[in-house]
N, C-alpha and C. Protein backbone atom coordinates (compact mmCIF):
# COMPACT_ATOMS: atom_id res chain seq x y z
N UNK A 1 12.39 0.75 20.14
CA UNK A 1 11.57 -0.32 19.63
C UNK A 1 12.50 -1.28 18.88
N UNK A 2 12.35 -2.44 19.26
CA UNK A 2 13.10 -3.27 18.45
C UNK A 2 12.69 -3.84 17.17
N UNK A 3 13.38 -4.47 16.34
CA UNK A 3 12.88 -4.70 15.10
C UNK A 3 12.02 -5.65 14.82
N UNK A 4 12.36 -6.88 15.84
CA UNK A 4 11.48 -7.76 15.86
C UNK A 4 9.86 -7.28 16.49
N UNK A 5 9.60 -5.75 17.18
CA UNK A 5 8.80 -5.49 17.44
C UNK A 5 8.17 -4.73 16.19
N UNK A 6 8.98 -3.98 15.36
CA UNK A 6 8.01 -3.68 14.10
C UNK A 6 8.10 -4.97 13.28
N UNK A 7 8.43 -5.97 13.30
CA UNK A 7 7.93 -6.76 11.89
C UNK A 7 6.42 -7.17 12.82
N UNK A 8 6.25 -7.59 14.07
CA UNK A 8 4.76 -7.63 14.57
C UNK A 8 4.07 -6.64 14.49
N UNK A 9 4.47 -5.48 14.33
CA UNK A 9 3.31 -4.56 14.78
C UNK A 9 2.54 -4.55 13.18
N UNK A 10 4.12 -4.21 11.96
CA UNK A 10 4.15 -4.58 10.71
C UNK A 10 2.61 -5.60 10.03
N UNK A 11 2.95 -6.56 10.55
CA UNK A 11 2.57 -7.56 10.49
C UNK A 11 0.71 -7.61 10.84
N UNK A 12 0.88 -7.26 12.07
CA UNK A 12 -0.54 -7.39 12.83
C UNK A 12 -1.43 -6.11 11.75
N UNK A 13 -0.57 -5.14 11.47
CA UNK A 13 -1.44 -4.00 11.14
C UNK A 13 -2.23 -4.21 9.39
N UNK A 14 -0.93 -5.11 8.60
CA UNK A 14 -1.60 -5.44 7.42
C UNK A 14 -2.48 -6.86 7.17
N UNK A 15 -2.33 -7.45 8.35
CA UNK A 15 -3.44 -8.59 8.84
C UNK A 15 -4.59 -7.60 9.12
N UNK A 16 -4.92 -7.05 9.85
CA UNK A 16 -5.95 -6.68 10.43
C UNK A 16 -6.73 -5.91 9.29
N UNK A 17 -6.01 -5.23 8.19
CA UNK A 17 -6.45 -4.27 7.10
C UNK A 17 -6.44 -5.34 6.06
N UNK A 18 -5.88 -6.55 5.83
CA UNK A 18 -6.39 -7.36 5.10
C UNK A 18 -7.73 -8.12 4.89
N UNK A 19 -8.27 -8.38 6.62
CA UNK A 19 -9.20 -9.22 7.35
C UNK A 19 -10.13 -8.22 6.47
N UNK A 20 -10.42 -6.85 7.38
CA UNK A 20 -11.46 -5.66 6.90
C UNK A 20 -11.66 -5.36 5.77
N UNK A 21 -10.73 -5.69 4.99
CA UNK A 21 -10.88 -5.13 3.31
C UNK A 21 -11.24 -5.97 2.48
N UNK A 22 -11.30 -7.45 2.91
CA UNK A 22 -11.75 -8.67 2.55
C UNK A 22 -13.21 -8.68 2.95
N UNK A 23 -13.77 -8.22 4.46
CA UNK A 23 -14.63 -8.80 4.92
C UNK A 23 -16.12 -7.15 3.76
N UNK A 24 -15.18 -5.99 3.93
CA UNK A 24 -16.35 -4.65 4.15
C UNK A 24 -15.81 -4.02 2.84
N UNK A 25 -14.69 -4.28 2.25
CA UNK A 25 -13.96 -3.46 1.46
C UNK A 25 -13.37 -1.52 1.80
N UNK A 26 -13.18 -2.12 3.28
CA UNK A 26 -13.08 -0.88 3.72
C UNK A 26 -11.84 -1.15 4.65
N UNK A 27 -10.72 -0.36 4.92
CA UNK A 27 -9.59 -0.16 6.14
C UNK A 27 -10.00 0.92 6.96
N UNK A 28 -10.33 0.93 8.22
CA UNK A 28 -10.71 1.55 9.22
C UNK A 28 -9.80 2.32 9.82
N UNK A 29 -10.53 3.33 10.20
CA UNK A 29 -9.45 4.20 10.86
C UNK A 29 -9.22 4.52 11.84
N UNK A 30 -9.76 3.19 12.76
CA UNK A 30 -9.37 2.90 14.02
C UNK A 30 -8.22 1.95 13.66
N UNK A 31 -7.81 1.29 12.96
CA UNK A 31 -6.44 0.52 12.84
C UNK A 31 -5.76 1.51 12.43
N UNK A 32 -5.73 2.19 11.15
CA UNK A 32 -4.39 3.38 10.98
C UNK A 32 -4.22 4.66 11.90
N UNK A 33 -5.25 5.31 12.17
CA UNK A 33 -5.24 6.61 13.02
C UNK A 33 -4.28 6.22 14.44
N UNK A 34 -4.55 4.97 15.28
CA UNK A 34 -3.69 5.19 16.40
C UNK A 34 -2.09 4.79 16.25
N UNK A 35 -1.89 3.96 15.00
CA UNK A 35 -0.65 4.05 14.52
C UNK A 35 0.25 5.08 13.77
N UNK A 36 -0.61 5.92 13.06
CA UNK A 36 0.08 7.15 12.69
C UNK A 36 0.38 8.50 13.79
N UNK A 37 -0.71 8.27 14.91
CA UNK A 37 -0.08 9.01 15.72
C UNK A 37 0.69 8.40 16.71
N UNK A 38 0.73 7.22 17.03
CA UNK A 38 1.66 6.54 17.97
C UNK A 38 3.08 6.51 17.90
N UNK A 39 3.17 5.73 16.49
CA UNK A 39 4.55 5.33 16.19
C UNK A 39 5.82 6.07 16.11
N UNK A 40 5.47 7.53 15.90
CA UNK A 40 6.81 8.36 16.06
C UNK A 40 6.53 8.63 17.47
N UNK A 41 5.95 8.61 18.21
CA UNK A 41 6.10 9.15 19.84
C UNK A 41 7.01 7.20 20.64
N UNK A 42 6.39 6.57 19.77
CA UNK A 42 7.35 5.25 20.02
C UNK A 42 8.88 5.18 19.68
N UNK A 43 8.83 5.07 18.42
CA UNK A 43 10.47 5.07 17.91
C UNK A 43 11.14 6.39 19.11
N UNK A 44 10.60 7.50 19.24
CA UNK A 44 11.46 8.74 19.71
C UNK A 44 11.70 8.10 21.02
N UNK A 45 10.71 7.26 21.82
CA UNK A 45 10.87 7.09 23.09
C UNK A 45 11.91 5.87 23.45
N UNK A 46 11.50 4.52 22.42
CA UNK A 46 13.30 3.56 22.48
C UNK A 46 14.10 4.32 21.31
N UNK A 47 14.35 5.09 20.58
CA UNK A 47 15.64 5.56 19.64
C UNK A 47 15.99 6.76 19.38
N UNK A 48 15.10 7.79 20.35
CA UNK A 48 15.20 8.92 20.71
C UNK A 48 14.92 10.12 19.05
N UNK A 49 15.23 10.81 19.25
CA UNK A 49 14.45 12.12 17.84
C UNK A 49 15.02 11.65 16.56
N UNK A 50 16.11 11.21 16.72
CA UNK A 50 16.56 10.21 14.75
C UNK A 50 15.48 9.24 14.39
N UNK A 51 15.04 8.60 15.14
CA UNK A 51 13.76 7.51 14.89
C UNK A 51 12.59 7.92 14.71
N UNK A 52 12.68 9.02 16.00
CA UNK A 52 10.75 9.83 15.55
C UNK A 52 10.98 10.09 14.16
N UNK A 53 12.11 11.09 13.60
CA UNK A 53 11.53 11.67 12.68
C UNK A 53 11.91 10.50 11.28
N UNK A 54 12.21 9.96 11.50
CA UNK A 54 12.58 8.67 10.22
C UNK A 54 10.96 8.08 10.70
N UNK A 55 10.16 8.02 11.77
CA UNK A 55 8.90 7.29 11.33
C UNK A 55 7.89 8.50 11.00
N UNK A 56 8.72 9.94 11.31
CA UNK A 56 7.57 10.98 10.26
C UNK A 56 7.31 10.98 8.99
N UNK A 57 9.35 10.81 8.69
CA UNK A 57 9.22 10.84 7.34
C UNK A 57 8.37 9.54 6.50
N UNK A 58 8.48 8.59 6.94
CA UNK A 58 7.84 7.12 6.67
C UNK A 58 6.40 7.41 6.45
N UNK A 59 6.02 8.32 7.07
CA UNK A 59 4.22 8.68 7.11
C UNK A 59 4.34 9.47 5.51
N UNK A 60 5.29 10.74 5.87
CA UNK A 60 5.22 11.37 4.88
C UNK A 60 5.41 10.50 3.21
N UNK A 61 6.46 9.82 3.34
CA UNK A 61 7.09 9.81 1.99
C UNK A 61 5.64 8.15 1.59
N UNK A 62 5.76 7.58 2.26
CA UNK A 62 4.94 6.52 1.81
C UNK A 62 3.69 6.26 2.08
N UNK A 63 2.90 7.98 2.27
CA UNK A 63 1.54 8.48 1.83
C UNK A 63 1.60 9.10 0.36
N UNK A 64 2.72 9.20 -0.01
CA UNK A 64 2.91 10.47 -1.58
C UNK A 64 2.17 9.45 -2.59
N UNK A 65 2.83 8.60 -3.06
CA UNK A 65 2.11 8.16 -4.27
C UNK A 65 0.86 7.37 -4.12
N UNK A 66 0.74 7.00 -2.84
CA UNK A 66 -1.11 6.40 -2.88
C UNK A 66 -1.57 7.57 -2.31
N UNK A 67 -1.51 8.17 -1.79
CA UNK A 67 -2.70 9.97 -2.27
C UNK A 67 -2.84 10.29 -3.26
N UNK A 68 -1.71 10.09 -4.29
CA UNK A 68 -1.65 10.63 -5.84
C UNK A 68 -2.99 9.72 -6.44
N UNK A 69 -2.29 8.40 -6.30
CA UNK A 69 -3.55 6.93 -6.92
C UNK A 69 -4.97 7.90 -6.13
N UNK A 70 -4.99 7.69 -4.92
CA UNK A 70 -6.10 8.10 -4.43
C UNK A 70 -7.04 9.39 -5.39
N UNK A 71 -6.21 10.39 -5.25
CA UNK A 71 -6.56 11.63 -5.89
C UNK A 71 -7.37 11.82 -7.62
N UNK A 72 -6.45 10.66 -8.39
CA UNK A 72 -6.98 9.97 -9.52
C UNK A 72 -7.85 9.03 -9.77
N UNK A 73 -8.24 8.44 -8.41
CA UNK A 73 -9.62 7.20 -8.12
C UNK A 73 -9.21 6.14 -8.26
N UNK A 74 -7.57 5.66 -8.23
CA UNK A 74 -7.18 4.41 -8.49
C UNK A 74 -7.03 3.81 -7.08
N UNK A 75 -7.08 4.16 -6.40
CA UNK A 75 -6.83 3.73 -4.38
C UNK A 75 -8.15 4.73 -3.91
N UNK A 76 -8.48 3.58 -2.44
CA UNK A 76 -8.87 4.27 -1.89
C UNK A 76 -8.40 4.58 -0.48
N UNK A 77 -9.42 5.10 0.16
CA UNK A 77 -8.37 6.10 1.16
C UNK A 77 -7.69 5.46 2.58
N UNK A 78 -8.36 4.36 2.64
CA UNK A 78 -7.93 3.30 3.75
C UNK A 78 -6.47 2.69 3.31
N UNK A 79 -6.47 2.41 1.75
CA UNK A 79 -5.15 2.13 1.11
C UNK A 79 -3.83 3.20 1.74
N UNK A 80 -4.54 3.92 1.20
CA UNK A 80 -3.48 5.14 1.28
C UNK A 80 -2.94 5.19 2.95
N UNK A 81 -4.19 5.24 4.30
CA UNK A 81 -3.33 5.78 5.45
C UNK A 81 -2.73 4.16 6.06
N UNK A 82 -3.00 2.90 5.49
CA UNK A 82 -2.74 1.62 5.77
C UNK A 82 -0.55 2.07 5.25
N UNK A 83 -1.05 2.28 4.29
CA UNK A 83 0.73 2.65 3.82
C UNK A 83 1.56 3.47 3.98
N UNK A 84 0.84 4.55 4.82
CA UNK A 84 1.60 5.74 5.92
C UNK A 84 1.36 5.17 6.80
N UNK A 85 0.83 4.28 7.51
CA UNK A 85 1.22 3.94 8.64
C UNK A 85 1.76 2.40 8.84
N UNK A 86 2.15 1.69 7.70
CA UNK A 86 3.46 0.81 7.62
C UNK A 86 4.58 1.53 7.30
N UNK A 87 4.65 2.76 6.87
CA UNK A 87 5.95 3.86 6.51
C UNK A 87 6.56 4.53 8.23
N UNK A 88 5.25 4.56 8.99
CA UNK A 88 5.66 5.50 10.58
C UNK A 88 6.24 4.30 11.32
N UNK A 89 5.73 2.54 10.86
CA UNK A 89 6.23 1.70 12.17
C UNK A 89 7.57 1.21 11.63
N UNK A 90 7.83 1.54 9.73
CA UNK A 90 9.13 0.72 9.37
C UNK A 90 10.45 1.89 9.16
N UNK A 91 9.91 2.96 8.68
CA UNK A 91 10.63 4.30 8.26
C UNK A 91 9.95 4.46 6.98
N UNK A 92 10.65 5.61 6.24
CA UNK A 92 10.79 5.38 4.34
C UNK A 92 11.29 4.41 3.64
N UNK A 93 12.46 3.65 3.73
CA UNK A 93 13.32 2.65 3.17
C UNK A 93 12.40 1.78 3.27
N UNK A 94 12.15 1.08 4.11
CA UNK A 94 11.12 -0.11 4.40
C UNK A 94 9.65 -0.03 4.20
N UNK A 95 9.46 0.82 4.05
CA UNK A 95 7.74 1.21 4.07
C UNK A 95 8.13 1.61 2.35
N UNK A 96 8.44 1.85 1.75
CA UNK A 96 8.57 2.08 0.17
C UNK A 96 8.66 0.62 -0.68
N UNK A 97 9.68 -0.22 0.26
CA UNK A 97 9.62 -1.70 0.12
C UNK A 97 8.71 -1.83 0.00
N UNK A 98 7.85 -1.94 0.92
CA UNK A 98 6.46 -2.77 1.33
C UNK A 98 5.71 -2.35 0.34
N UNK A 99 5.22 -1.19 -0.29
CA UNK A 99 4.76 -0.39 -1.18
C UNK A 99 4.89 -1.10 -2.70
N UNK A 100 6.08 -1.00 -2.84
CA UNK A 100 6.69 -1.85 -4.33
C UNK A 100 6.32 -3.32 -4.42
N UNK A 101 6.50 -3.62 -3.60
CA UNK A 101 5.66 -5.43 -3.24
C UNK A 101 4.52 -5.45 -3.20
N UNK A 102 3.76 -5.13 -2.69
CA UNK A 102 2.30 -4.70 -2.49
C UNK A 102 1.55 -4.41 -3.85
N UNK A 103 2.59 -3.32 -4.03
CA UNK A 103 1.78 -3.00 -5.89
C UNK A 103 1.71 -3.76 -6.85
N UNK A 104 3.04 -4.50 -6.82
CA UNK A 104 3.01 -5.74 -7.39
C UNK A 104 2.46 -6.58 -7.34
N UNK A 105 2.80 -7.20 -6.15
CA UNK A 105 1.69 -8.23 -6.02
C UNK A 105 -0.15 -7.90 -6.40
N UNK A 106 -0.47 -6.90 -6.05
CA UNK A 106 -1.81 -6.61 -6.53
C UNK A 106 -1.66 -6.22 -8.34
N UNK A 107 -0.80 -5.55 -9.15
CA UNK A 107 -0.50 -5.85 -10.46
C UNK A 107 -1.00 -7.20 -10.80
N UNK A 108 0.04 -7.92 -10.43
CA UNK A 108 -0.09 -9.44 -11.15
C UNK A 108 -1.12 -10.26 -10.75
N UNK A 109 -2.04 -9.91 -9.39
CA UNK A 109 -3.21 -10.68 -9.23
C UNK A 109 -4.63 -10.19 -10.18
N UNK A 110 -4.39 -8.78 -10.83
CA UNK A 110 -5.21 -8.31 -11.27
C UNK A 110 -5.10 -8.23 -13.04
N UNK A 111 -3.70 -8.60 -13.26
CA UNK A 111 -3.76 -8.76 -14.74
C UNK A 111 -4.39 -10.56 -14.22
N UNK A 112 -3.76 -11.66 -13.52
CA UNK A 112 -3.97 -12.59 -14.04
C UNK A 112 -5.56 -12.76 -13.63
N UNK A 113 -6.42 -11.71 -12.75
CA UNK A 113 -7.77 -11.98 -12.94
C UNK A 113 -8.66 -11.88 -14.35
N UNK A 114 -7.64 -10.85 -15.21
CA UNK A 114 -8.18 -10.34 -16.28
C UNK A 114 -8.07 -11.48 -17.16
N UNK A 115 -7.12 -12.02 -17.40
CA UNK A 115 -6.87 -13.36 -17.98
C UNK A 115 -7.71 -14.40 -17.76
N UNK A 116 -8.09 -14.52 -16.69
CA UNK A 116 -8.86 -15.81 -16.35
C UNK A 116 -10.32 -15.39 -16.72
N UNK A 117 -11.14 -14.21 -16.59
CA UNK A 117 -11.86 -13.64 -16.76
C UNK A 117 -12.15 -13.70 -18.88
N UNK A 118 -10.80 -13.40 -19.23
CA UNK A 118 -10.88 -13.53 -20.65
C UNK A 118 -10.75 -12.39 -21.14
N UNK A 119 -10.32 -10.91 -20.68
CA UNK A 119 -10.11 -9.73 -21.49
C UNK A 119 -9.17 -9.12 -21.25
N UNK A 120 -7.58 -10.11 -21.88
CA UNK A 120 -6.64 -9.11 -21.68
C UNK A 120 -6.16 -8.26 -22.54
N UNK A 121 -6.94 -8.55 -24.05
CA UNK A 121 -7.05 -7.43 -25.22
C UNK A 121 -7.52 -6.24 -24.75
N UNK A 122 -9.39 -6.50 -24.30
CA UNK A 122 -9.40 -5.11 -23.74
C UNK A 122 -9.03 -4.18 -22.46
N UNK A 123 -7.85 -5.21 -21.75
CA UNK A 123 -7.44 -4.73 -20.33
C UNK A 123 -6.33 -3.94 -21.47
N UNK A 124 -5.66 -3.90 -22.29
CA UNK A 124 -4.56 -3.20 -22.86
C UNK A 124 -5.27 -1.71 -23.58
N UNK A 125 -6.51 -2.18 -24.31
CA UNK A 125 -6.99 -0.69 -25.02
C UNK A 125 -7.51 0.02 -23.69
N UNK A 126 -8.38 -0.30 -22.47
CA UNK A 126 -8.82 0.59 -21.77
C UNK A 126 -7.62 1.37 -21.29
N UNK A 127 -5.97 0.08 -20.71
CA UNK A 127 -5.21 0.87 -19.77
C UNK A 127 -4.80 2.12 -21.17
N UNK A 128 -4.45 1.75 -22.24
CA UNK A 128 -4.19 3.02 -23.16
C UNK A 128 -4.92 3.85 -23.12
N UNK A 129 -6.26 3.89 -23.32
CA UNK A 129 -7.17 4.87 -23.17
C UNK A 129 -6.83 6.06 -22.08
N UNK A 130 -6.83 5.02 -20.54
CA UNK A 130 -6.40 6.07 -19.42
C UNK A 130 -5.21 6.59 -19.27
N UNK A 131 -4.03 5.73 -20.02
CA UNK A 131 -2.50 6.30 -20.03
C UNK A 131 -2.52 7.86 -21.19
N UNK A 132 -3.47 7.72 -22.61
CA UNK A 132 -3.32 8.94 -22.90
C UNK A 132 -4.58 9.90 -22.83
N UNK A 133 -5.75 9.55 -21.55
CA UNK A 133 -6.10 10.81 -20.78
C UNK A 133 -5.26 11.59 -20.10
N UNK A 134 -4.53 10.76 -19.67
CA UNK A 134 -3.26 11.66 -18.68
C UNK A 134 -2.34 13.04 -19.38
N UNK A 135 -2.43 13.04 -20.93
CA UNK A 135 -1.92 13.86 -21.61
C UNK A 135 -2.85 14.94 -22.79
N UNK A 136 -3.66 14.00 -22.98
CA UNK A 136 -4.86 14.28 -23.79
C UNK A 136 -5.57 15.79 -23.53
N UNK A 137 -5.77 16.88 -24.29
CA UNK A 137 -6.48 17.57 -23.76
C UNK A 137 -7.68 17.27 -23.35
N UNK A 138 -8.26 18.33 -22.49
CA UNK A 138 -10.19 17.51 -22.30
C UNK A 138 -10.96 17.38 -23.42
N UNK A 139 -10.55 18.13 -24.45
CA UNK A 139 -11.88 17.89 -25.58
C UNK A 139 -11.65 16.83 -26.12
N UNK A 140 -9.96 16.08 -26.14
CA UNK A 140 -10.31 15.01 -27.06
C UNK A 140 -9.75 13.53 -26.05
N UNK A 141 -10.20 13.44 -24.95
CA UNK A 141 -10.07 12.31 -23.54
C UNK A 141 -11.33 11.37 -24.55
N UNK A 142 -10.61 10.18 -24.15
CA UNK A 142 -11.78 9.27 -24.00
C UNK A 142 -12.47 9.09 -23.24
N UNK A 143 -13.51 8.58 -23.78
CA UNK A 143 -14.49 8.21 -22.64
C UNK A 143 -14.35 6.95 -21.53
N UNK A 144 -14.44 6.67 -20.53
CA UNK A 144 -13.72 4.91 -20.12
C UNK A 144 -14.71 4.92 -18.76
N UNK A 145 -15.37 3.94 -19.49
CA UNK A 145 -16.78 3.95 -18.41
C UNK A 145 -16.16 2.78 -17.30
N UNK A 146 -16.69 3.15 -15.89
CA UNK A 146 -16.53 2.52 -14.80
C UNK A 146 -16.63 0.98 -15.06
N UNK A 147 -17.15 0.60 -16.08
CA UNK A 147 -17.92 -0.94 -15.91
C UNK A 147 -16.88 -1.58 -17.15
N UNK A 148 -15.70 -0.47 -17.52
CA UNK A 148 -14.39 -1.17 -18.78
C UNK A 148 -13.14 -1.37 -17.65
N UNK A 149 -13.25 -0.95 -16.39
CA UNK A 149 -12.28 -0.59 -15.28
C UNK A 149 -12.34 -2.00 -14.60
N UNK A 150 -11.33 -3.17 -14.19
CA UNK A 150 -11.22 -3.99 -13.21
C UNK A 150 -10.78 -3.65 -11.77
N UNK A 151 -11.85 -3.84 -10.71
CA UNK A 151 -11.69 -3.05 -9.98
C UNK A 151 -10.87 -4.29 -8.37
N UNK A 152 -9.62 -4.11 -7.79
CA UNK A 152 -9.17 -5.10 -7.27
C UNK A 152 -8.97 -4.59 -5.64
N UNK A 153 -9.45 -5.00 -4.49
CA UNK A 153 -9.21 -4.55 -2.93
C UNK A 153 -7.58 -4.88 -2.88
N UNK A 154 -6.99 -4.14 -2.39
CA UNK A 154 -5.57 -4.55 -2.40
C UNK A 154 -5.24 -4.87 -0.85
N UNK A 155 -6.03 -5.03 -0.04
CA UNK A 155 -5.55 -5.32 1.16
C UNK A 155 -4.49 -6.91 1.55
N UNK A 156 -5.34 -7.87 0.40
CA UNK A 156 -4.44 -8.99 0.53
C UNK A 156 -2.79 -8.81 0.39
N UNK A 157 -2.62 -7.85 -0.77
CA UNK A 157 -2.01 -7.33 -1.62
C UNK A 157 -1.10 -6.76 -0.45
N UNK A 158 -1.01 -5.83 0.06
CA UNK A 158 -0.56 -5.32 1.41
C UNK A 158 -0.26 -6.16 2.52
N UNK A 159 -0.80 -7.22 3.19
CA UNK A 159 -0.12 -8.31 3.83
C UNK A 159 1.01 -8.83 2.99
N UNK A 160 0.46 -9.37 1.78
CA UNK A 160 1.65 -10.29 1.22
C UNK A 160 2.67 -9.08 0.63
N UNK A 161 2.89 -8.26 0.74
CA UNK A 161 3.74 -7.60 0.57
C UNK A 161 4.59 -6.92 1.58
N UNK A 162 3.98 -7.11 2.63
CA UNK A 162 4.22 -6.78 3.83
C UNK A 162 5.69 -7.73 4.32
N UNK A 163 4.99 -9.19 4.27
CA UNK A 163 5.21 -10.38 4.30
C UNK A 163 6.45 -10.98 3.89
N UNK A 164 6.30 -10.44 2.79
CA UNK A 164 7.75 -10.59 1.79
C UNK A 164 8.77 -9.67 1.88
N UNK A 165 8.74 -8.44 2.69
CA UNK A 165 9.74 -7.24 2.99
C UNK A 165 10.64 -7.41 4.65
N UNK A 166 9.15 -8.12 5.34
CA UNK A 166 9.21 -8.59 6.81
C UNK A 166 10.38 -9.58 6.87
N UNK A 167 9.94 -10.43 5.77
CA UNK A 167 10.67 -11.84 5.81
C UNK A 167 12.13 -11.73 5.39
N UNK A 168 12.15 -11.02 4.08
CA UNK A 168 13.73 -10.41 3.47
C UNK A 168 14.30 -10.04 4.69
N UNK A 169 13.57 -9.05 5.12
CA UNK A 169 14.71 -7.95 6.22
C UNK A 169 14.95 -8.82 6.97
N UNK A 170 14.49 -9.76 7.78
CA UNK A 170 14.72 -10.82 8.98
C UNK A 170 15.88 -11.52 8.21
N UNK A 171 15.87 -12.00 7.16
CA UNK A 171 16.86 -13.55 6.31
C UNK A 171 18.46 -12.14 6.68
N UNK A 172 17.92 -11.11 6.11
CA UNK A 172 19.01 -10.65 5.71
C UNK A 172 19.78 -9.93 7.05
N UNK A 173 19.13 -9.53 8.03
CA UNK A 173 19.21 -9.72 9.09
C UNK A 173 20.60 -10.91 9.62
N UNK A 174 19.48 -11.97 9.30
CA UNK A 174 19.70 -13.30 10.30
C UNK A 174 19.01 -13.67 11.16
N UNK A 175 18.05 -12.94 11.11
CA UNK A 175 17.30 -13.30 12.54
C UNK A 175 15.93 -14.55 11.80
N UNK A 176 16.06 -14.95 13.11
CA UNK A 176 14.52 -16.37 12.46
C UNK A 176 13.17 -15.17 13.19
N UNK A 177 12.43 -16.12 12.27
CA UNK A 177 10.82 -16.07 12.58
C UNK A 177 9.93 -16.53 13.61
């Protein structure tokens, strides 16, 4: 598979999970399911068993921390196989990229919603609240009701991060668009 064929496939797959997550708030698993099982039977077939398993590991390693989010209620689960299966068409290296951009970019669209909205005092006491549940025994957790939580679809978030990893690797590359 050539590279210019994963920045399209790249590409098409966080378009298409952007479109759906915009339109239903949902990523389907008819867009990730035939890419997580495709893409290592692809890479193995143009780059032979070093590629399959660099797009296993890509499933593996850049499902770990959005299962984790997932597991804690911060992602949901379309998030999660949307980013194992930009990890199976790019590898780990590149699909961890995409990941770090992605998060970001959804970070900063969601503090500056909070801002515009007007509560970035209490966007700081709730995130404390949930930073020391994480350590807190249960008897003394706060309470942090669903409706103190800003809740953000990250699918845009995932194109443009996509976008910006696609585009690097090509500049740095050399190759045009």
């Amino acid at each position: 598979m050539t590279i210019g064929m994963v920045y399209v496939a790249m590409l098409g797959v966080a378009l298409v999970a952007t479109v759906t997550d915009t339109r239903s708030g949902r990523i389907p698993n008819w867009l990730t399911f035939p890419v997580l099982a495709l893409a290592p039977l692809v890479h193995v077939a143009f780059g032979g068993l070093r590629m399959g398993l660099s797009s296993l590991m890509g499933v593996v390693i850049c499902g770990l921390v959005p299962l984790l989010f997932f597991k804690l209620g911060a992602m949901g689960g379309g998030d999660v196989k949307v980013f194992a299966a930009l990890g199976a068409l790019s590898g780990p290296q590149m699909g961890l990229e995409v990941q770090l951009a992605s998060m970001t970019v959804a970070f900063l669209y969601g503090v500056a919603l909070v801002v515009v909205r007007g509560g970035l005092a209490k966007m700081f006491v709730v995130s404390g609240r949930v930073a020391a549940n994480l350590v807190l025994p249960r008897s003394r957790r706060y309470t942090v009701e669903p409706s103190e939580m800003t809740s953000v679809r990250i699918g845009g978030a995932i194109f443009a991060g996509t976008l910006l990893c696609v585009g690097h690797d090509a500049w740095m590359r050399g190759l045009a668009l």
